[in-house]
PDB file of N, CA and C in Angstrom:
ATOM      1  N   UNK A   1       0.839  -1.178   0.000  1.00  0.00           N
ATOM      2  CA  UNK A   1       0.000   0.000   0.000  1.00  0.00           C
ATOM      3  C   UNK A   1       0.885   1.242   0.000  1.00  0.00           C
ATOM      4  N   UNK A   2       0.503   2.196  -0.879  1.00  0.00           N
ATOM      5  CA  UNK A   2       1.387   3.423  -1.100  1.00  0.00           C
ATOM      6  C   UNK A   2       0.538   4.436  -0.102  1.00  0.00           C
ATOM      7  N   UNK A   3       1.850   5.324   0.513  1.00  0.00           N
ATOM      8  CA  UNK A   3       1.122   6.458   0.513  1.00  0.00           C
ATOM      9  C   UNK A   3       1.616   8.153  -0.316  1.00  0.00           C
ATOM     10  N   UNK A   4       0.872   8.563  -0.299  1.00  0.00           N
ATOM     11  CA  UNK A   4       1.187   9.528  -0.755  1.00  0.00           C
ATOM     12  C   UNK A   4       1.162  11.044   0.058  1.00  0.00           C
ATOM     13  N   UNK A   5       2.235  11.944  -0.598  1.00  0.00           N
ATOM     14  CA  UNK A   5       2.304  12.920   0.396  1.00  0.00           C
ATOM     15  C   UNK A   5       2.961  14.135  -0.397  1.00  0.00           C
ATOM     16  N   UNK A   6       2.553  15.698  -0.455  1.00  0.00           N
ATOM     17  CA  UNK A   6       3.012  16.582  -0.683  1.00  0.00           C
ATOM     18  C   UNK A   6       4.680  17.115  -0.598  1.00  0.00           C
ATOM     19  N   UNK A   7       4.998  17.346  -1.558  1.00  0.00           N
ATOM     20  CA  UNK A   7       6.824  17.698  -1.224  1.00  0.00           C
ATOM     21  C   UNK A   7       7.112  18.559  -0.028  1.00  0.00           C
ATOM     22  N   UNK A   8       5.964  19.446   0.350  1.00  0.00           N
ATOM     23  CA  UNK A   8       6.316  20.275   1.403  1.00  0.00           C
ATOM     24  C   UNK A   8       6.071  19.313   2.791  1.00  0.00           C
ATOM     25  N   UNK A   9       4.820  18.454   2.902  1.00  0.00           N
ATOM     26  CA  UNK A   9       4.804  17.709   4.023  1.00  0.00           C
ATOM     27  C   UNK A   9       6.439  16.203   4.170  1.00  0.00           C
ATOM     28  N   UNK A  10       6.671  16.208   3.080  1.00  0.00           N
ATOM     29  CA  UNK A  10       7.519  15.166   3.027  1.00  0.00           C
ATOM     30  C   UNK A  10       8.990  15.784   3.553  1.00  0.00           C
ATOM     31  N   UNK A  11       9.398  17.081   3.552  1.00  0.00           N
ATOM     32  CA  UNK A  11      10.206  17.686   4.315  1.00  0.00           C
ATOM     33  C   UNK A  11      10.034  17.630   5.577  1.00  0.00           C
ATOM     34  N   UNK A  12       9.288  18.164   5.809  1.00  0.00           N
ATOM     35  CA  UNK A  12       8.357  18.176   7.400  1.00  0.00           C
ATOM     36  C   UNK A  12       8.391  17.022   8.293  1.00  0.00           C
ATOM     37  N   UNK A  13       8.109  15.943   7.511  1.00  0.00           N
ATOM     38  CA  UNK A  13       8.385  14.419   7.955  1.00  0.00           C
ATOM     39  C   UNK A  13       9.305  13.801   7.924  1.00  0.00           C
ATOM     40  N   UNK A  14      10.651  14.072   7.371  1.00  0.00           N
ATOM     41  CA  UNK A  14      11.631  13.612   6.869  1.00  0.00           C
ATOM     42  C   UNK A  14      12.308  12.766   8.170  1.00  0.00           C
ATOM     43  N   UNK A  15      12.373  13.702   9.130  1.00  0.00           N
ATOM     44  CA  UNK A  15      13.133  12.490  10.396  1.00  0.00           C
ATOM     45  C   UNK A  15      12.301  11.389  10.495  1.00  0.00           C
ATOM     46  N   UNK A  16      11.251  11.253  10.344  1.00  0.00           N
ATOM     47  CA  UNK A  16      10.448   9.924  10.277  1.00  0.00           C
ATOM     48  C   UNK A  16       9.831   9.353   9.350  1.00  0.00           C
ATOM     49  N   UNK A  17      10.697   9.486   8.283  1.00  0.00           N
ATOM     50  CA  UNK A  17      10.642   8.791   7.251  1.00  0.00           C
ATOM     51  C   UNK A  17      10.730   7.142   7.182  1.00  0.00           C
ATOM     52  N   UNK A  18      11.407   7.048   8.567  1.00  0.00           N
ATOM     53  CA  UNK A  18      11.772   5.104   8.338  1.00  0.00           C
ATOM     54  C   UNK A  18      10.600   4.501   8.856  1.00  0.00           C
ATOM     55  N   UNK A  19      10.220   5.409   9.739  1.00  0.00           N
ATOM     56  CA  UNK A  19       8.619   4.421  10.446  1.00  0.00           C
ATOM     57  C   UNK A  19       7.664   4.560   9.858  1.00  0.00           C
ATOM     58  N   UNK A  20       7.780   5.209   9.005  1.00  0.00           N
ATOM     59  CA  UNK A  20       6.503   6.045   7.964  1.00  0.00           C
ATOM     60  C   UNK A  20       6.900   4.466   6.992  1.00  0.00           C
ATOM     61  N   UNK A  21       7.652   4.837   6.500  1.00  0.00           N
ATOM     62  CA  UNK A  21       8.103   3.477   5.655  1.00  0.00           C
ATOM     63  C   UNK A  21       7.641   1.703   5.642  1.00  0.00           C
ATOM     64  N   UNK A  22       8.286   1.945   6.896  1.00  0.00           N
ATOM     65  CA  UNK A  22       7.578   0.490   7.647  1.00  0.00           C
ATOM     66  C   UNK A  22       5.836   0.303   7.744  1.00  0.00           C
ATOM     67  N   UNK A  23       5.255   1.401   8.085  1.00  0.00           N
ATOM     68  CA  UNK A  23       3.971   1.606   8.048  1.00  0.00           C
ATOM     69  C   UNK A  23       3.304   1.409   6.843  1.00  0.00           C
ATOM     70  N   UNK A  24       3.860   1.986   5.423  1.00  0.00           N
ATOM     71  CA  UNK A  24       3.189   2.216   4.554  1.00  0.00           C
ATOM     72  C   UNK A  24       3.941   0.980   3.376  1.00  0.00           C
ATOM     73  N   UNK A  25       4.724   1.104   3.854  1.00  0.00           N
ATOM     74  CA  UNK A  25       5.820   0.349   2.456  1.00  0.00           C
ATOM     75  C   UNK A  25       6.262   1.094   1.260  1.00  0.00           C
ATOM     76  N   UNK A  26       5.727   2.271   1.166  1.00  0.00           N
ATOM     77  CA  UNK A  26       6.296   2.916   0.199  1.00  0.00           C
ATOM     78  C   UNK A  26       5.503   4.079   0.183  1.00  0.00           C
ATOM     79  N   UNK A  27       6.623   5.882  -0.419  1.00  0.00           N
ATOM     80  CA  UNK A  27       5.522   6.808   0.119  1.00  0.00           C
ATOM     81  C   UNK A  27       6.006   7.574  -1.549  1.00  0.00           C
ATOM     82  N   UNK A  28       4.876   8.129  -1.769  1.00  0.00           N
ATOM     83  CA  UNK A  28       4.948   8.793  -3.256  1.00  0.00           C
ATOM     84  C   UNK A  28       5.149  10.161  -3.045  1.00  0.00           C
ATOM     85  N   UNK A  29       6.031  10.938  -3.603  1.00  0.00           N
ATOM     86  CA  UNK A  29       5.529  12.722  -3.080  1.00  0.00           C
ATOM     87  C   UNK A  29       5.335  12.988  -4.243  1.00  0.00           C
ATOM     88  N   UNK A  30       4.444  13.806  -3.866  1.00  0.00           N
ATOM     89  CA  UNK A  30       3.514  14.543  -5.252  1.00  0.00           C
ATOM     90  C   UNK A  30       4.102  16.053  -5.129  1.00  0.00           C
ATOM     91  N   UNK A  31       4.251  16.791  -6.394  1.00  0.00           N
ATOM     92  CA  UNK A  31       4.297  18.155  -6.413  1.00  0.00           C
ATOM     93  C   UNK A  31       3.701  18.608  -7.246  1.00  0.00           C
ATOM     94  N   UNK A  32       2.380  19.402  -6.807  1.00  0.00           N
ATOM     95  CA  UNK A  32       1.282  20.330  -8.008  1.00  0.00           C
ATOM     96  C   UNK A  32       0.339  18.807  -8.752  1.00  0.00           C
ATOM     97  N   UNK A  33      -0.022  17.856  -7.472  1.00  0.00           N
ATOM     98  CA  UNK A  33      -0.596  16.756  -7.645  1.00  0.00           C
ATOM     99  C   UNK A  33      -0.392  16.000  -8.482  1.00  0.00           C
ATOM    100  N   UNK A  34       0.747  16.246  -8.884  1.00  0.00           N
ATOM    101  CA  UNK A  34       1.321  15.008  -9.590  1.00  0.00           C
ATOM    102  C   UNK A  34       2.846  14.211  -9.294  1.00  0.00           C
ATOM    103  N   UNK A  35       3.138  12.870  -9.376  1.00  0.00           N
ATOM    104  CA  UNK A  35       4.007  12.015  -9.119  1.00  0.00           C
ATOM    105  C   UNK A  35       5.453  12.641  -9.513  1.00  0.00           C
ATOM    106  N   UNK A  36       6.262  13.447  -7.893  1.00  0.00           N
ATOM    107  CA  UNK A  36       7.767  13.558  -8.443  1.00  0.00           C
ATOM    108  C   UNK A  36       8.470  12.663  -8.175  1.00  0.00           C
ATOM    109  N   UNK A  37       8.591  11.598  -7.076  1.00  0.00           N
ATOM    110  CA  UNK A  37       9.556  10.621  -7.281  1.00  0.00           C
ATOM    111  C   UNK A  37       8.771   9.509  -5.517  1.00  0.00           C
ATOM    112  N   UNK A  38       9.376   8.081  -5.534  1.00  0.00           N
ATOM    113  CA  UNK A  38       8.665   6.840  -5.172  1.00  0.00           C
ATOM    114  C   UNK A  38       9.825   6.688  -3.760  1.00  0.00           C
ATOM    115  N   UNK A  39       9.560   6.677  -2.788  1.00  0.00           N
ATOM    116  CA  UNK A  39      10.778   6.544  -1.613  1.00  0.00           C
ATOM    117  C   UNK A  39      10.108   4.915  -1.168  1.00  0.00           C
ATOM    118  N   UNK A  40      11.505   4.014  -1.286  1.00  0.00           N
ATOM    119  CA  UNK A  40      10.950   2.729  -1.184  1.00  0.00           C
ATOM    120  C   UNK A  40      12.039   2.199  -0.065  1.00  0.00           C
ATOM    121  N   UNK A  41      11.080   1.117   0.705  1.00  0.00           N
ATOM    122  CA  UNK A  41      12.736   0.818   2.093  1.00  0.00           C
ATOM    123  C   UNK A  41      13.663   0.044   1.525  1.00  0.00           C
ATOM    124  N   UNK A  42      14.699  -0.061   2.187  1.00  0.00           N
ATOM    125  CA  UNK A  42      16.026  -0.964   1.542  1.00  0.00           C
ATOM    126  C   UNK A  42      15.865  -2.149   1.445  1.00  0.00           C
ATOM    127  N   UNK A  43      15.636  -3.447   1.169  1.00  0.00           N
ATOM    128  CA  UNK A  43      16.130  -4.675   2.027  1.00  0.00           C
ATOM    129  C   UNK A  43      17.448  -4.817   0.962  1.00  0.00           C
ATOM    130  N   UNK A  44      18.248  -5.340   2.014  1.00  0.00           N
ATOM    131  CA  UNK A  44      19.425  -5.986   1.573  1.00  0.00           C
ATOM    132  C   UNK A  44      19.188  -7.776   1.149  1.00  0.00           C
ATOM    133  N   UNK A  45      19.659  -8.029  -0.301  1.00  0.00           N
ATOM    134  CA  UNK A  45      19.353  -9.650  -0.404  1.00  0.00           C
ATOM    135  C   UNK A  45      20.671 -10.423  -0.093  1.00  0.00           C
ATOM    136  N   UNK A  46      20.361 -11.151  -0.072  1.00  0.00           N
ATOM    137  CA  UNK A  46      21.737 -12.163   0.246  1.00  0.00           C
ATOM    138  C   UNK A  46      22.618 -12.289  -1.230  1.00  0.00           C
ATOM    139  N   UNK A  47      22.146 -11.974  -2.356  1.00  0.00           N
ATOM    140  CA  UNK A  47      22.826 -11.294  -3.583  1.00  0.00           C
ATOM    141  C   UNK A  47      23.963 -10.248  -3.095  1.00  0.00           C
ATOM    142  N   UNK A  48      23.155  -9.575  -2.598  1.00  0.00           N
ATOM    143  CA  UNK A  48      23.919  -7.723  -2.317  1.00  0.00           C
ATOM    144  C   UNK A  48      25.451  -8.207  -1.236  1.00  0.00           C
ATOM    145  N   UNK A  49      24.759  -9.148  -0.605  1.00  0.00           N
ATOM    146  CA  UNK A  49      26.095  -9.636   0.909  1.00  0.00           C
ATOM    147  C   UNK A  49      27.328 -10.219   0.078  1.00  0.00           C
ATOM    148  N   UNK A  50      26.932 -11.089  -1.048  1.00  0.00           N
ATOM    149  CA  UNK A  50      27.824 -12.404  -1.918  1.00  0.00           C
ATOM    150  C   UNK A  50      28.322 -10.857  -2.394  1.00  0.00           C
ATOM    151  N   UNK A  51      27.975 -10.097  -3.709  1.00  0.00           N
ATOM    152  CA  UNK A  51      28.771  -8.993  -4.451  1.00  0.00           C
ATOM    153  C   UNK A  51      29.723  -8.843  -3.467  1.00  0.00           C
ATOM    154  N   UNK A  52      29.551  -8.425  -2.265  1.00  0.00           N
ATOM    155  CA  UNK A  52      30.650  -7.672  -1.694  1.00  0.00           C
ATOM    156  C   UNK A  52      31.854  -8.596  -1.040  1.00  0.00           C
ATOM    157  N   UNK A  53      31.510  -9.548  -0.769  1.00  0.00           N
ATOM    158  CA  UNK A  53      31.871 -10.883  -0.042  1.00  0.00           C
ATOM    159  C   UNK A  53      33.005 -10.741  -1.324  1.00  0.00           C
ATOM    160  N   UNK A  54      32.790 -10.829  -2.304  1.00  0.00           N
ATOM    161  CA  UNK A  54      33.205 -10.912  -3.778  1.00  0.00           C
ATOM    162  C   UNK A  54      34.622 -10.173  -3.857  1.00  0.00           C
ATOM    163  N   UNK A  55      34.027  -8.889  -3.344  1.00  0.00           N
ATOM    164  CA  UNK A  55      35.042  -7.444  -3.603  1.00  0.00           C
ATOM    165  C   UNK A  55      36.407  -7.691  -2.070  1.00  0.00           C
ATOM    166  N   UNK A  56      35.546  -8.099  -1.194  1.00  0.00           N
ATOM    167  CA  UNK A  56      36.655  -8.577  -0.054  1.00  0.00           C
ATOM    168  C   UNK A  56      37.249  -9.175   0.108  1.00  0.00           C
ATOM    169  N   UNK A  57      37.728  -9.882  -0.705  1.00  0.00           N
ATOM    170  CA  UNK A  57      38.504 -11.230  -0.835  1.00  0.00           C
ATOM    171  C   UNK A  57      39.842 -11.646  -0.014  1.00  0.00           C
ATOM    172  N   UNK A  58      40.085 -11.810   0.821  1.00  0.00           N
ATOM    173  CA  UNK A  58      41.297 -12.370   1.947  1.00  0.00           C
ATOM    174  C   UNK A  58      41.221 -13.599   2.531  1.00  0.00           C
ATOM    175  N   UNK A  59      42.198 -14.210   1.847  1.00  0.00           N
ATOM    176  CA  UNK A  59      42.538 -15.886   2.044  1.00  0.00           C
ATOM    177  C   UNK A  59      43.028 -16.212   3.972  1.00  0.00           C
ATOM    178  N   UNK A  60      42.474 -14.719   4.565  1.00  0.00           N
ATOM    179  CA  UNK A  60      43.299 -15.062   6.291  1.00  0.00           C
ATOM    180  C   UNK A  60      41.746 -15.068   6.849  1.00  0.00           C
ATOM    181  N   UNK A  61      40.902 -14.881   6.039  1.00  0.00           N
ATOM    182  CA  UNK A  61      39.503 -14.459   6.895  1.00  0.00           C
ATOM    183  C   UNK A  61      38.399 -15.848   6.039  1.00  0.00           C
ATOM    184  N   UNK A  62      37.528 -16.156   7.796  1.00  0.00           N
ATOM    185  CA  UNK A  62      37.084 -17.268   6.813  1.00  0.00           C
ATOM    186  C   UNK A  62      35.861 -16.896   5.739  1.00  0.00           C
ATOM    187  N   UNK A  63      35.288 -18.133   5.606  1.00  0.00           N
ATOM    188  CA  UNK A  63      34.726 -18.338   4.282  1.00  0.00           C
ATOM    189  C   UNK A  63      33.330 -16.933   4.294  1.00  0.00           C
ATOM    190  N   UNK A  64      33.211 -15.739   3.200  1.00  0.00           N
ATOM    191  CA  UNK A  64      32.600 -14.916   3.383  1.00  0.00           C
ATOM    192  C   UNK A  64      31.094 -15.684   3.084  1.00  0.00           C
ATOM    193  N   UNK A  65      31.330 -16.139   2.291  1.00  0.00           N
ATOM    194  CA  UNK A  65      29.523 -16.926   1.536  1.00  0.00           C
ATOM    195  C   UNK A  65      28.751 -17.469   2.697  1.00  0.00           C
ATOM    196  N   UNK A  66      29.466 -18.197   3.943  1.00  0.00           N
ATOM    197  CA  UNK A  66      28.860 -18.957   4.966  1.00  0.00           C
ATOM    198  C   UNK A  66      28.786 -17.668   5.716  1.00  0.00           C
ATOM    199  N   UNK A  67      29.272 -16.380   5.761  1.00  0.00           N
ATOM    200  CA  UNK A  67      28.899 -15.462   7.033  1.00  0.00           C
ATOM    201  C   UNK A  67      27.740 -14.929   6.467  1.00  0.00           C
ATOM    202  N   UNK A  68      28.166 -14.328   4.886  1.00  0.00           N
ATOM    203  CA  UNK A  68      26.627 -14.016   4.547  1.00  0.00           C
ATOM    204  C   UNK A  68      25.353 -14.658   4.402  1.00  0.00           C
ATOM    205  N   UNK A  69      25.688 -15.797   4.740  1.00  0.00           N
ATOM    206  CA  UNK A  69      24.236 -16.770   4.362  1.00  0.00           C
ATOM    207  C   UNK A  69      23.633 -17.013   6.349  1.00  0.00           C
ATOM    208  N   UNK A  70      24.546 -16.512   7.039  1.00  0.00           N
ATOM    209  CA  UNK A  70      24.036 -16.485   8.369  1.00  0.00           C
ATOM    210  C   UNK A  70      23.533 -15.248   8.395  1.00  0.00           C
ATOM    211  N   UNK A  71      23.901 -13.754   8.203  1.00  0.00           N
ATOM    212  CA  UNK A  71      23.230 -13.582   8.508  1.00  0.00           C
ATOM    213  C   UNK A  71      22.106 -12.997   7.494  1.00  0.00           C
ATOM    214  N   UNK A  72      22.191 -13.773   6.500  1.00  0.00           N
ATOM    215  CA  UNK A  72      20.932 -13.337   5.602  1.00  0.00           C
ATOM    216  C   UNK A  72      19.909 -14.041   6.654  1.00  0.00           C
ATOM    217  N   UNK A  73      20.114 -14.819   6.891  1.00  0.00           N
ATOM    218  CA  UNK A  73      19.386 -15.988   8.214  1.00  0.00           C
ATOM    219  C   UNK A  73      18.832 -15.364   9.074  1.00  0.00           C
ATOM    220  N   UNK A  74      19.412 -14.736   9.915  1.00  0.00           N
ATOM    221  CA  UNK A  74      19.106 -13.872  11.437  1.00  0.00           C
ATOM    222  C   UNK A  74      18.977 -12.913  10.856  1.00  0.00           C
ATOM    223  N   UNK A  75      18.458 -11.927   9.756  1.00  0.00           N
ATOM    224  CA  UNK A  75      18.006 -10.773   9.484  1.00  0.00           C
ATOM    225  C   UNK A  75      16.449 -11.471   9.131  1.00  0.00           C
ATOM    226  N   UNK A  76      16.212 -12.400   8.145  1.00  0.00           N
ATOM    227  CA  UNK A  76      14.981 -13.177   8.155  1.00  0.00           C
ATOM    228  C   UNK A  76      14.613 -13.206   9.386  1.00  0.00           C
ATOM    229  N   UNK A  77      14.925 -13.616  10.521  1.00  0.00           N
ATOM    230  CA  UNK A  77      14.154 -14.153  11.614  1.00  0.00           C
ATOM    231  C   UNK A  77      13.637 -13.283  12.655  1.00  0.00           C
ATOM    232  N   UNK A  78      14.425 -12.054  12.383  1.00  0.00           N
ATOM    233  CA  UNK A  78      14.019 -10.982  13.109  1.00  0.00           C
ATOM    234  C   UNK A  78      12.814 -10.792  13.669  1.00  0.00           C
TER     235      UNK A  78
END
């Protein structure tokens, strides 16, 4: 469910933008009632953890794929 909200109220709200988020799942701001741009929350996938796992590469640190797949795990279970 979207919500939608004026560019001037969306300033106004801006420090609580993340609970607004969580609440709504996604908030539209309109300017002169029409669509200027879609503010959507982050999730991180267990894709996004492997890329970087990727870019970090050090043969002294263990295996990155098994840390990211934990806690892709315990972010699920939250």
């Amino acid at each position: 469910m979207s919500k939608y909200v004026g560019a001037k109220e969306f300033r106004q709200r801006f420090p609580s933008i993340g609970e607004d988020l969580k609440r709504w799942g996604e908030i539209v701001v309109l300017k002169r009632s029409k669509p200027l741009f879609k503010v959507l929350p982050f999730e991180e996938t267990e894709a996004d953890l492997l890329g970087r796992a990727d870019s970090q590469a050090d043969s002294g640190q263990p295996d990155l794929y098994e840390i990211s797949r934990i806690v892709h795990d315990l972010r699920k279970n939250r």
